[in-house]
PDB file of N, CA and C in Angstrom:
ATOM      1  N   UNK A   1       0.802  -1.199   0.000  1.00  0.00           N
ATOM      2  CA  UNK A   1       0.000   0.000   0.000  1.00  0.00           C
ATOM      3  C   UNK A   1       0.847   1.265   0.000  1.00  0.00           C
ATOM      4  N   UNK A   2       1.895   1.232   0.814  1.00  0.00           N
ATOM      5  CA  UNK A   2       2.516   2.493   1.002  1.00  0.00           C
ATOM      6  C   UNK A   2       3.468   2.354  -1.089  1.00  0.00           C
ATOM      7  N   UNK A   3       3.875   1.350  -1.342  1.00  0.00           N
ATOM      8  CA  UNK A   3       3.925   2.139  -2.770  1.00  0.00           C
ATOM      9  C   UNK A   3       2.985   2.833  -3.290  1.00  0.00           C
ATOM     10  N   UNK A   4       2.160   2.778  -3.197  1.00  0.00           N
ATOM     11  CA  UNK A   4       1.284   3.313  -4.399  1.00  0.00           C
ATOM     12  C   UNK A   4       1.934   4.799  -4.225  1.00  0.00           C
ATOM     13  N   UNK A   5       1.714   4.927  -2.851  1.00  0.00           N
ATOM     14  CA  UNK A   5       1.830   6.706  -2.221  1.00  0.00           C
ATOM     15  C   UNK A   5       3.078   7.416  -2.225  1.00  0.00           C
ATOM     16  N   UNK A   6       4.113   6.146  -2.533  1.00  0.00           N
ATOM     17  CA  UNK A   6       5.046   7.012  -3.078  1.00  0.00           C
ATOM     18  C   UNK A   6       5.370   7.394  -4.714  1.00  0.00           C
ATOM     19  N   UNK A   7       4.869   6.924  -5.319  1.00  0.00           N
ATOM     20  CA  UNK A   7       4.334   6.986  -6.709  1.00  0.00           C
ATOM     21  C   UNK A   7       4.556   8.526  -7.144  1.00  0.00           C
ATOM     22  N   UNK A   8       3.764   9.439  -6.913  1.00  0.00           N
ATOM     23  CA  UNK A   8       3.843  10.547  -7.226  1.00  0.00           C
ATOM     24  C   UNK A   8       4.790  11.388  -7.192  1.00  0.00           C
ATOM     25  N   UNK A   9       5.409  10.970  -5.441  1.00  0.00           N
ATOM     26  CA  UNK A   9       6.595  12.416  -4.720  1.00  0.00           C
ATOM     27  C   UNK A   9       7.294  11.565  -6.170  1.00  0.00           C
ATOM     28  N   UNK A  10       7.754  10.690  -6.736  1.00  0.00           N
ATOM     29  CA  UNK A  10       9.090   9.757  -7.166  1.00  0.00           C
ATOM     30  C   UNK A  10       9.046  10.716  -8.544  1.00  0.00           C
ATOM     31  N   UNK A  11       7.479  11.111  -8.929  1.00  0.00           N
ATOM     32  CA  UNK A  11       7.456  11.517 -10.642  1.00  0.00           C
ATOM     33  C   UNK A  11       8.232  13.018 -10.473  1.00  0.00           C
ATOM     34  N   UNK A  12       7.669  13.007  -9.422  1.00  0.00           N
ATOM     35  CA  UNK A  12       8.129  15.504  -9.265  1.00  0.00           C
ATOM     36  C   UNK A  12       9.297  15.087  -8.582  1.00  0.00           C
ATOM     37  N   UNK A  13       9.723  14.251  -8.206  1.00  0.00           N
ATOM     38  CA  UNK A  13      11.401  14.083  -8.205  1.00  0.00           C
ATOM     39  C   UNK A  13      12.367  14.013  -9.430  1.00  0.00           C
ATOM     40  N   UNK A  14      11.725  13.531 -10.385  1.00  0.00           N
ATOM     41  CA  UNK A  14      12.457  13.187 -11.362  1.00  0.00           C
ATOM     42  C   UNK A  14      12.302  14.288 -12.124  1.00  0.00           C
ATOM     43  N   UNK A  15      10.911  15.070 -12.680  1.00  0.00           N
ATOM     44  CA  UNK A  15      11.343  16.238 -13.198  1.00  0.00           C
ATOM     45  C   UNK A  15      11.820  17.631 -13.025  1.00  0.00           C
ATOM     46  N   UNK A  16      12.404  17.274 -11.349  1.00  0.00           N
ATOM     47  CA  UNK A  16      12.970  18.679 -10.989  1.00  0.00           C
ATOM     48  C   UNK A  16      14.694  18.702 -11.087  1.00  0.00           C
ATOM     49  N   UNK A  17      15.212  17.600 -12.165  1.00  0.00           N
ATOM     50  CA  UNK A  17      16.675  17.447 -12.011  1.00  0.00           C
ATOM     51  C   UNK A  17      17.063  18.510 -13.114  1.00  0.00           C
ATOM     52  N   UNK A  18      17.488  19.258 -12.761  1.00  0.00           N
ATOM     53  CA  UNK A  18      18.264  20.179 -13.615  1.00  0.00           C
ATOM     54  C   UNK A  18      19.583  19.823 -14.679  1.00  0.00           C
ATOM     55  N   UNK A  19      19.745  20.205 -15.819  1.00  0.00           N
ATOM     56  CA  UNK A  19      20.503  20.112 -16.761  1.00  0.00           C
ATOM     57  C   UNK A  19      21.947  20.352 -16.371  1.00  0.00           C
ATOM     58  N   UNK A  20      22.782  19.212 -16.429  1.00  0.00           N
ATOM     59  CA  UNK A  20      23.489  19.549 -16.224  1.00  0.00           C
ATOM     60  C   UNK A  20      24.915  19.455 -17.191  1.00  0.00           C
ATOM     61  N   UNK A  21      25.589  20.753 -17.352  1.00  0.00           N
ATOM     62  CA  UNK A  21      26.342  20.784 -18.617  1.00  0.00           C
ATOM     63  C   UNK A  21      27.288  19.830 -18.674  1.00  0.00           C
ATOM     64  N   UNK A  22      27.352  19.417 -19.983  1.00  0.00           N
ATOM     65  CA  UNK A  22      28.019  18.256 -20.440  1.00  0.00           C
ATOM     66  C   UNK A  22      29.534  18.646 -20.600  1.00  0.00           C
ATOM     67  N   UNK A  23      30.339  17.968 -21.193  1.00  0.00           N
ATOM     68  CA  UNK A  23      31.952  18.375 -21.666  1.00  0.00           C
ATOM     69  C   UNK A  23      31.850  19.208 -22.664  1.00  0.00           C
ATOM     70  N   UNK A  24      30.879  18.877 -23.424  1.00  0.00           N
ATOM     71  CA  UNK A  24      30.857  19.810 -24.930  1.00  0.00           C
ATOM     72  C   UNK A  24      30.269  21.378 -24.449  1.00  0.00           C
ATOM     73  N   UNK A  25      29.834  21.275 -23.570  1.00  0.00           N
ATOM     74  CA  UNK A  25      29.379  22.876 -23.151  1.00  0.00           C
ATOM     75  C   UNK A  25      30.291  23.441 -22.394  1.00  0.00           C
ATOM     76  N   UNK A  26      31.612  22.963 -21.834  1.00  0.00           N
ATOM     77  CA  UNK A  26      32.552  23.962 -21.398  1.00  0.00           C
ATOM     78  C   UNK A  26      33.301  24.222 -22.286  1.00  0.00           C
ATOM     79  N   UNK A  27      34.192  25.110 -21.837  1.00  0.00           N
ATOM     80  CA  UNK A  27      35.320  25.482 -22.207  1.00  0.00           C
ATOM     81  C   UNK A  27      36.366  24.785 -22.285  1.00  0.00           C
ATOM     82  N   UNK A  28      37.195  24.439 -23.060  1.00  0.00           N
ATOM     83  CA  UNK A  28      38.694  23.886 -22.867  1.00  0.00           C
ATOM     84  C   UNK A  28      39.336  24.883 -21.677  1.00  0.00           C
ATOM     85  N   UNK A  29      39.957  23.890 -21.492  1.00  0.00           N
ATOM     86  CA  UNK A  29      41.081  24.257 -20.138  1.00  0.00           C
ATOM     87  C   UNK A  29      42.408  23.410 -19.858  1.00  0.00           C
ATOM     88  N   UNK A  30      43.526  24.091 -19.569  1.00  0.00           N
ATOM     89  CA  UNK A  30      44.531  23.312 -19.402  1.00  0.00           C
ATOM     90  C   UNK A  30      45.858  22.821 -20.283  1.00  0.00           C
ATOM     91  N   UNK A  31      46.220  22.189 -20.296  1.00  0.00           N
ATOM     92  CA  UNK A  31      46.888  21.794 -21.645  1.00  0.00           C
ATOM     93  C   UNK A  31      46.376  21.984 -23.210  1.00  0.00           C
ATOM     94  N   UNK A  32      45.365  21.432 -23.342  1.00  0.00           N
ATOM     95  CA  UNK A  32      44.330  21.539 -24.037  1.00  0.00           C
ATOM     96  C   UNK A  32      44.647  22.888 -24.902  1.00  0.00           C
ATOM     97  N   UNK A  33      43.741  24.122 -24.028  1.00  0.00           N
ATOM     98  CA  UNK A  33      43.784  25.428 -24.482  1.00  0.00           C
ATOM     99  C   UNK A  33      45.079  25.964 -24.486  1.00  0.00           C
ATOM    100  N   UNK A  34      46.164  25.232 -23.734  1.00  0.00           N
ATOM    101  CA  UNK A  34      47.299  25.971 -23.936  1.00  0.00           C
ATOM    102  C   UNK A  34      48.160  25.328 -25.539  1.00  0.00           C
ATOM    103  N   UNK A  35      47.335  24.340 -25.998  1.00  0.00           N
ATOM    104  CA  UNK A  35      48.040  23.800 -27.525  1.00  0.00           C
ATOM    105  C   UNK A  35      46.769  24.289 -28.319  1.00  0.00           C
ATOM    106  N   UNK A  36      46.205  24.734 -27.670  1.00  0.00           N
ATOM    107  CA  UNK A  36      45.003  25.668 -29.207  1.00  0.00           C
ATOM    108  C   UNK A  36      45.789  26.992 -28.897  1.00  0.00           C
ATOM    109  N   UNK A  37      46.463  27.787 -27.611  1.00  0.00           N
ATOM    110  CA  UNK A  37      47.053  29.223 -27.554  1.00  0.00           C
ATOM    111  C   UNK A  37      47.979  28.745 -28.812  1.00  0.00           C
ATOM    112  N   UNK A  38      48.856  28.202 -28.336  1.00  0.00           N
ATOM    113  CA  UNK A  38      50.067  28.299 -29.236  1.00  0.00           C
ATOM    114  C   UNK A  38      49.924  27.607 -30.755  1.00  0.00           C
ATOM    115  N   UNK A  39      48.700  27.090 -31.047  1.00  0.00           N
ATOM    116  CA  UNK A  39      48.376  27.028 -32.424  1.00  0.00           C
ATOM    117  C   UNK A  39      47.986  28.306 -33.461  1.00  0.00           C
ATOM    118  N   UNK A  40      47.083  28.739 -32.498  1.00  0.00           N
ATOM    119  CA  UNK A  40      46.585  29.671 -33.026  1.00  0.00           C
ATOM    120  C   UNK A  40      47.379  31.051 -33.292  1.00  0.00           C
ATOM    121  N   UNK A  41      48.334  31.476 -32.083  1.00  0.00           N
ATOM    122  CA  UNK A  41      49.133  32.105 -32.640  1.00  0.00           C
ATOM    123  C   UNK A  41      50.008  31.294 -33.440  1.00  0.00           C
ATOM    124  N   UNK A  42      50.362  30.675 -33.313  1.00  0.00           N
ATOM    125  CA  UNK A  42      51.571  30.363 -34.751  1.00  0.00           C
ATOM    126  C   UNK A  42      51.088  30.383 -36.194  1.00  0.00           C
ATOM    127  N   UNK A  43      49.969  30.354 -36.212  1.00  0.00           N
ATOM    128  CA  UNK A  43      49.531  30.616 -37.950  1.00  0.00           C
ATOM    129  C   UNK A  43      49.444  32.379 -37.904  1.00  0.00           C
ATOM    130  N   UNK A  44      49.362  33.064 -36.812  1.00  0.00           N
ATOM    131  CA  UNK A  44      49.836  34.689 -37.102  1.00  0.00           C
ATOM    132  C   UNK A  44      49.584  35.391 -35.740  1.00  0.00           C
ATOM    133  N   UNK A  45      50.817  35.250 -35.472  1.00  0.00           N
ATOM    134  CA  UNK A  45      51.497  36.468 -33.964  1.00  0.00           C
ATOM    135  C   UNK A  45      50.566  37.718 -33.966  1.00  0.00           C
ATOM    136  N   UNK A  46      50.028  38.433 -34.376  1.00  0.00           N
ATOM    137  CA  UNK A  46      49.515  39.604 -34.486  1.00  0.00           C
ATOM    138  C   UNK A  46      47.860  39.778 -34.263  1.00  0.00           C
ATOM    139  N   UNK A  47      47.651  40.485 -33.477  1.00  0.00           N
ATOM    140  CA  UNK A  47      46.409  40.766 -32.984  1.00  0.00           C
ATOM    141  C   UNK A  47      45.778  41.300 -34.214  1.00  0.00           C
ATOM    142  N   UNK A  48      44.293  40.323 -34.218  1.00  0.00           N
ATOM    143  CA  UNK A  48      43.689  40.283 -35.066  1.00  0.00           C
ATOM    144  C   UNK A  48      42.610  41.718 -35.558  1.00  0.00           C
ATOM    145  N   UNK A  49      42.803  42.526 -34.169  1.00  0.00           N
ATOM    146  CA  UNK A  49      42.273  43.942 -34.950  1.00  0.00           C
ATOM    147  C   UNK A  49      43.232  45.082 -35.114  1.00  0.00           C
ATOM    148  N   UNK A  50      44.372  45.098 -34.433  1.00  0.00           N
ATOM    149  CA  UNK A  50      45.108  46.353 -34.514  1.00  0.00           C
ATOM    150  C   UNK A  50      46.539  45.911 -35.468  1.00  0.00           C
ATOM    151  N   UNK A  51      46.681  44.610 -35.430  1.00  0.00           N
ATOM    152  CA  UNK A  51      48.111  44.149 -36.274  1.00  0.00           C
ATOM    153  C   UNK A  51      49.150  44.199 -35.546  1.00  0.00           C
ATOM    154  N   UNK A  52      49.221  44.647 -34.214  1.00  0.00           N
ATOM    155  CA  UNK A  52      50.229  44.876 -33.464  1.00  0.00           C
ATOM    156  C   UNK A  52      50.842  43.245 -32.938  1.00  0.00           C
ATOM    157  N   UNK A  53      52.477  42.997 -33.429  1.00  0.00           N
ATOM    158  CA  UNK A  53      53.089  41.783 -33.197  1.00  0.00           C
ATOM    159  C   UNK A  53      52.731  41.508 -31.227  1.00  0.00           C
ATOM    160  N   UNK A  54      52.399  40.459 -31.179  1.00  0.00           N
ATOM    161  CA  UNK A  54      52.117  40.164 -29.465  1.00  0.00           C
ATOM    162  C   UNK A  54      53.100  38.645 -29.576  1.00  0.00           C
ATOM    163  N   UNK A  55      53.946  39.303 -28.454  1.00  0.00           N
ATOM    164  CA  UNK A  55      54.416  37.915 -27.868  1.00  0.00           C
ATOM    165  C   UNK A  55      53.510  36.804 -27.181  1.00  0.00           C
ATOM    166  N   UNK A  56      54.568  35.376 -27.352  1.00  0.00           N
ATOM    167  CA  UNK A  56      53.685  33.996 -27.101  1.00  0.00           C
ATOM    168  C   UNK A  56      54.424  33.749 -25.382  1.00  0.00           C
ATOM    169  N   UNK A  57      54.039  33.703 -24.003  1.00  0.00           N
ATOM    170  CA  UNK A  57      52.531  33.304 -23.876  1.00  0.00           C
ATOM    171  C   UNK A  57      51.894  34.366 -23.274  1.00  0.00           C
ATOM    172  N   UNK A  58      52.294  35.476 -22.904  1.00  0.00           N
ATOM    173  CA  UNK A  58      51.415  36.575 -22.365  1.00  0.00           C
ATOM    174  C   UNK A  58      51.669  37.831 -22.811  1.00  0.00           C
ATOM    175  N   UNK A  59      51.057  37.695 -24.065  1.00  0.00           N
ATOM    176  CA  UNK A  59      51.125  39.154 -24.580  1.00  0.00           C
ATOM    177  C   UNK A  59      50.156  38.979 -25.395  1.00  0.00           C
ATOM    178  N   UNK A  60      48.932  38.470 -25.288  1.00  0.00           N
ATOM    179  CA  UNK A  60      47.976  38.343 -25.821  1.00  0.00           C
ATOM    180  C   UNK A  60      46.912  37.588 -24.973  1.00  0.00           C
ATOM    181  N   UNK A  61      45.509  37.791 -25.409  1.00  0.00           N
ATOM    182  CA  UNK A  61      44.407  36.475 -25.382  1.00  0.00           C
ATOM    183  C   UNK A  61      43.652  36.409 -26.142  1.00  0.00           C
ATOM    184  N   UNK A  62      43.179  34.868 -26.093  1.00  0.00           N
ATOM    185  CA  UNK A  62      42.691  33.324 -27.368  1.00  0.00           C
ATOM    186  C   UNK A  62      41.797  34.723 -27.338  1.00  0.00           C
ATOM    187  N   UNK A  63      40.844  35.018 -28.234  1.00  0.00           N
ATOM    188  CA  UNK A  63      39.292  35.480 -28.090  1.00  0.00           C
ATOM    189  C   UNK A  63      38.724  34.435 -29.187  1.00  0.00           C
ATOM    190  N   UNK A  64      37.310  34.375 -28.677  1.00  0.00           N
ATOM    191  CA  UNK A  64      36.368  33.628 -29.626  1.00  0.00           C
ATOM    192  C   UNK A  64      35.461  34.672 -29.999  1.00  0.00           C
ATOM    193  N   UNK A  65      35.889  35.250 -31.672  1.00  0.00           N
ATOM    194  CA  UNK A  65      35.463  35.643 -32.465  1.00  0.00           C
ATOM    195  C   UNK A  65      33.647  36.163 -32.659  1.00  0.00           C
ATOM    196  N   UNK A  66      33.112  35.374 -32.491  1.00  0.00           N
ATOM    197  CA  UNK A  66      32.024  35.033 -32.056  1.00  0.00           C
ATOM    198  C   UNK A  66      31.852  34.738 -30.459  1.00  0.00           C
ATOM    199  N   UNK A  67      31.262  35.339 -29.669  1.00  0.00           N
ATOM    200  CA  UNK A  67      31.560  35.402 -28.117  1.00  0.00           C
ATOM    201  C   UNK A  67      30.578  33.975 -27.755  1.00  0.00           C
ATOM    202  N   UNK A  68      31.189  33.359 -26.885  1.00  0.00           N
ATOM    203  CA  UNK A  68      30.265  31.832 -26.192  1.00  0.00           C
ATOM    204  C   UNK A  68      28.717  32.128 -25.727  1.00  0.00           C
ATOM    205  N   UNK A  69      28.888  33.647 -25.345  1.00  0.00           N
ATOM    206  CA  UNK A  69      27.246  34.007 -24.663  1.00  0.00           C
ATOM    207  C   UNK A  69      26.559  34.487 -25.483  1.00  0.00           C
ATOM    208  N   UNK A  70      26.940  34.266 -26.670  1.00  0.00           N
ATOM    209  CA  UNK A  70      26.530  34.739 -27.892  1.00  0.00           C
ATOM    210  C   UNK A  70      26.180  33.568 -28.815  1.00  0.00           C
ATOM    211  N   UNK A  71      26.474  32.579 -28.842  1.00  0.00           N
ATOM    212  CA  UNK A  71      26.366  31.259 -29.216  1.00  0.00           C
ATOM    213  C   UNK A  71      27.506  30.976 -30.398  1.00  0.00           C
ATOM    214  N   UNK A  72      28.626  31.199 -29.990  1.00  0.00           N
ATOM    215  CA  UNK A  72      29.650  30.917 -30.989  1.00  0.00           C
ATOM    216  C   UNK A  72      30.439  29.553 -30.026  1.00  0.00           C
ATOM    217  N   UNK A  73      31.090  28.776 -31.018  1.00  0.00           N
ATOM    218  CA  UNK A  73      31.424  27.663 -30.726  1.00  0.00           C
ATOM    219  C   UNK A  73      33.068  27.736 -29.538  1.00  0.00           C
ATOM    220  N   UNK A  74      33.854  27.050 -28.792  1.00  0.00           N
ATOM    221  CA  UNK A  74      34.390  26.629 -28.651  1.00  0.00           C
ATOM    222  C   UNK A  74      35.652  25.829 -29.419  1.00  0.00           C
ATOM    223  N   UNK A  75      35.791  26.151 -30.658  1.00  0.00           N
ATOM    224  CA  UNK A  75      36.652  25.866 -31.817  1.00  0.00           C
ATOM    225  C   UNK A  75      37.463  26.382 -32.585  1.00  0.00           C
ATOM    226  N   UNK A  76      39.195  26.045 -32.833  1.00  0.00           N
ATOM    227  CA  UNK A  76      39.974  26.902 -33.352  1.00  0.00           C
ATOM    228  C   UNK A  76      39.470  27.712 -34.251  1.00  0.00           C
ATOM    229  N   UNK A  77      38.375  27.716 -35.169  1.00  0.00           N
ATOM    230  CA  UNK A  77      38.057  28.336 -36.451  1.00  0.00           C
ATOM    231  C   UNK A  77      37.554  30.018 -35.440  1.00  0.00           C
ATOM    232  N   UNK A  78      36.567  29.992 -34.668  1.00  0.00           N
ATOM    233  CA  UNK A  78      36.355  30.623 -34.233  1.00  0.00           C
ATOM    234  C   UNK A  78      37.285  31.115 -33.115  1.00  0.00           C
ATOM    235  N   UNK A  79      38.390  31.284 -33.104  1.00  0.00           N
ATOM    236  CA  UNK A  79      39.306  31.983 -32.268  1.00  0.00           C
ATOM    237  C   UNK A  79      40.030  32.808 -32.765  1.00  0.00           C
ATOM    238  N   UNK A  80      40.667  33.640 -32.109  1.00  0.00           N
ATOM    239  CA  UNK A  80      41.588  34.627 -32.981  1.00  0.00           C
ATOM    240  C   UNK A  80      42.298  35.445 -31.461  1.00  0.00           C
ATOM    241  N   UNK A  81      43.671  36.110 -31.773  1.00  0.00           N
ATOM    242  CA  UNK A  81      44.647  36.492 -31.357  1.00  0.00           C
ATOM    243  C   UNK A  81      44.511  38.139 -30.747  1.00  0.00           C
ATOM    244  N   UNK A  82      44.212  38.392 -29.682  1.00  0.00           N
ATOM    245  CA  UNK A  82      43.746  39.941 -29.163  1.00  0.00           C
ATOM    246  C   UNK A  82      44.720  40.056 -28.544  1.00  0.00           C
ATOM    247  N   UNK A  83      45.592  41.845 -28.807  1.00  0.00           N
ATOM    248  CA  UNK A  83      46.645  42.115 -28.074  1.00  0.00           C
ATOM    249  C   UNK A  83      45.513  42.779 -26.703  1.00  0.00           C
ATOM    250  N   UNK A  84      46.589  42.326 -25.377  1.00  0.00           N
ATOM    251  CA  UNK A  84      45.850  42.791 -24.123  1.00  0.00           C
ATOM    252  C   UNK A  84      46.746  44.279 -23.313  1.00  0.00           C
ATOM    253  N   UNK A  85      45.953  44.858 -22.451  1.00  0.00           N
ATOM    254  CA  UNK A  85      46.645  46.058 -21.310  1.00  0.00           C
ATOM    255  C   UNK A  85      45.368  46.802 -21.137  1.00  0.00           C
ATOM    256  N   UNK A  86      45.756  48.174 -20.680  1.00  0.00           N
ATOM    257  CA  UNK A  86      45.081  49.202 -20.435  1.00  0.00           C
ATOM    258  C   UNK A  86      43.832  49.399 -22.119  1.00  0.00           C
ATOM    259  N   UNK A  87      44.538  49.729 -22.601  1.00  0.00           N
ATOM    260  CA  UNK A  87      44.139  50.148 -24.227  1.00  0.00           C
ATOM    261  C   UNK A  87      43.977  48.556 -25.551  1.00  0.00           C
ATOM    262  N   UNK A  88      43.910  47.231 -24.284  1.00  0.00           N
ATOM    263  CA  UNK A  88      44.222  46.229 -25.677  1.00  0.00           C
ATOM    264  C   UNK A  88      42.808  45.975 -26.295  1.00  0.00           C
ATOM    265  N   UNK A  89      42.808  45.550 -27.527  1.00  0.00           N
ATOM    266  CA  UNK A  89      42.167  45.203 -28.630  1.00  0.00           C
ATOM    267  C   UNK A  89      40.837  44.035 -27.485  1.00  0.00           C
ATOM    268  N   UNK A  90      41.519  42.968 -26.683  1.00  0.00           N
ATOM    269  CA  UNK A  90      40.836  42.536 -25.924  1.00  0.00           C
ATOM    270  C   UNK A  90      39.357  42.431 -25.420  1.00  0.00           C
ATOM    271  N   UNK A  91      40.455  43.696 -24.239  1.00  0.00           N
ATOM    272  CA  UNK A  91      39.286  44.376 -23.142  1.00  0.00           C
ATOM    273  C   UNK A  91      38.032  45.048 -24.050  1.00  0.00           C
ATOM    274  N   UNK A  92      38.337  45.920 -25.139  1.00  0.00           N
ATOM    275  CA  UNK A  92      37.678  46.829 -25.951  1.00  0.00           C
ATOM    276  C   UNK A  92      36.097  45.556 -26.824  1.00  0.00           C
ATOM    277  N   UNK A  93      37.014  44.365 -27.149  1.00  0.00           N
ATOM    278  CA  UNK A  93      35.803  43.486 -27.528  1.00  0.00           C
ATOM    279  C   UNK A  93      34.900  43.172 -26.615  1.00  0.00           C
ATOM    280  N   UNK A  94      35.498  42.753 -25.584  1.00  0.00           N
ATOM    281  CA  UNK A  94      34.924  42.283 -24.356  1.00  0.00           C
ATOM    282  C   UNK A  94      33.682  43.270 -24.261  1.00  0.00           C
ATOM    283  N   UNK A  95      34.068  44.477 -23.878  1.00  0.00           N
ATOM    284  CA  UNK A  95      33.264  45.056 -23.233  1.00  0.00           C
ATOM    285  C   UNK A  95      32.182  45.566 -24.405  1.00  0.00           C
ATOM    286  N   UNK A  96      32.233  45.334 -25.826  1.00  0.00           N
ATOM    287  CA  UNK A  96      31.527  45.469 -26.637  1.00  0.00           C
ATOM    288  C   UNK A  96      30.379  44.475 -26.541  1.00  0.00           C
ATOM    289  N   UNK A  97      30.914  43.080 -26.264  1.00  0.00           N
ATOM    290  CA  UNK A  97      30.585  41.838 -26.366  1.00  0.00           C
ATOM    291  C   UNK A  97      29.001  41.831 -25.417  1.00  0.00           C
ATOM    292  N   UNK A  98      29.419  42.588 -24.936  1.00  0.00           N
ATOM    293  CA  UNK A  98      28.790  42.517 -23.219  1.00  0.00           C
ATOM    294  C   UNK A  98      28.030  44.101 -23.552  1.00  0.00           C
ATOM    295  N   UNK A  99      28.206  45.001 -24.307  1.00  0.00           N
ATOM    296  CA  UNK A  99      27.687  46.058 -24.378  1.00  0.00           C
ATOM    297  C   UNK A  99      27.877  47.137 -23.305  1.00  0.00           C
ATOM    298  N   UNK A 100      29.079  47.739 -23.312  1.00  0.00           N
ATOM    299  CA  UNK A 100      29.438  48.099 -22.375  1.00  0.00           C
ATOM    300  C   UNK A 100      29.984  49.242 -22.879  1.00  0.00           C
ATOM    301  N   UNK A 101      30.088  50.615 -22.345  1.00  0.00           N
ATOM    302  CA  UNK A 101      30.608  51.145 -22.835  1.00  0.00           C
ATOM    303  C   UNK A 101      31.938  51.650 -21.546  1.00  0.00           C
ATOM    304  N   UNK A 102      33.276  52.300 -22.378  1.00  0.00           N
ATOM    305  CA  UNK A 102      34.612  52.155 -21.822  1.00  0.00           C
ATOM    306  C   UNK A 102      34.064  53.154 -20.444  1.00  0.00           C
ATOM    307  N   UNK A 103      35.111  53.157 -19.059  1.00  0.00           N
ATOM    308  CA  UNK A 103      34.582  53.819 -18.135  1.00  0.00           C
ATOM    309  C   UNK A 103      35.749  54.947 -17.809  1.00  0.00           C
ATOM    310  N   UNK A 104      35.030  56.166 -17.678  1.00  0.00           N
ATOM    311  CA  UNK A 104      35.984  57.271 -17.236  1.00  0.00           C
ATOM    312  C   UNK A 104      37.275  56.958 -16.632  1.00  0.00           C
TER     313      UNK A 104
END
């Protein structure tokens, strides 16, 4: 008898499990992204909006072309080479990305 009565709580148990992101929905990390960094610059050192030569490994960052919260992929095609600082090519997408405008 007492199954029957748990019957129900068992159904609204099961459809309250939340989604939970798979491998294909993160980000690379690790080794990984550090042999897509140095791929990607090696087909061209130079930040992809200003042309300015950026050293390999911190004088730049990966950007995805298409931003992730934007629904662009996770994939070398969609990456490209942003010089970074105060004034880099970067920050300036970023905060486009995001709609932002620069702050006093």
């Amino acid at each position: 008898m007492k199954l029957t009565t748990l019957r129900p709580k068992v159904a609204t148990l099961r459809s309250r499990v939340q989604n939970v992101p798979t491998a294909s929905d993160r980000r690379i990390t690790g080794r990984t992204l550090q042999n897509r960094r140095l791929r990607i610059w090696s087909k061209d050192p130079h930040c992809a909006k200003c042309g300015r030569l950026v050293a390999y490994p911190h004088g730049f960052e990966l950007d995805h072309v298409v931003a992730l919260s934007q629904g662009g992929l996770d994939v070398d095609a969609n990456c490209q080479v942003l010089c970074i600082g105060t004034d880099g090519c970067h920050e300036a997408k970023t905060r486009a990305d995001l709609g932002q405008r620069r702050s006093r």
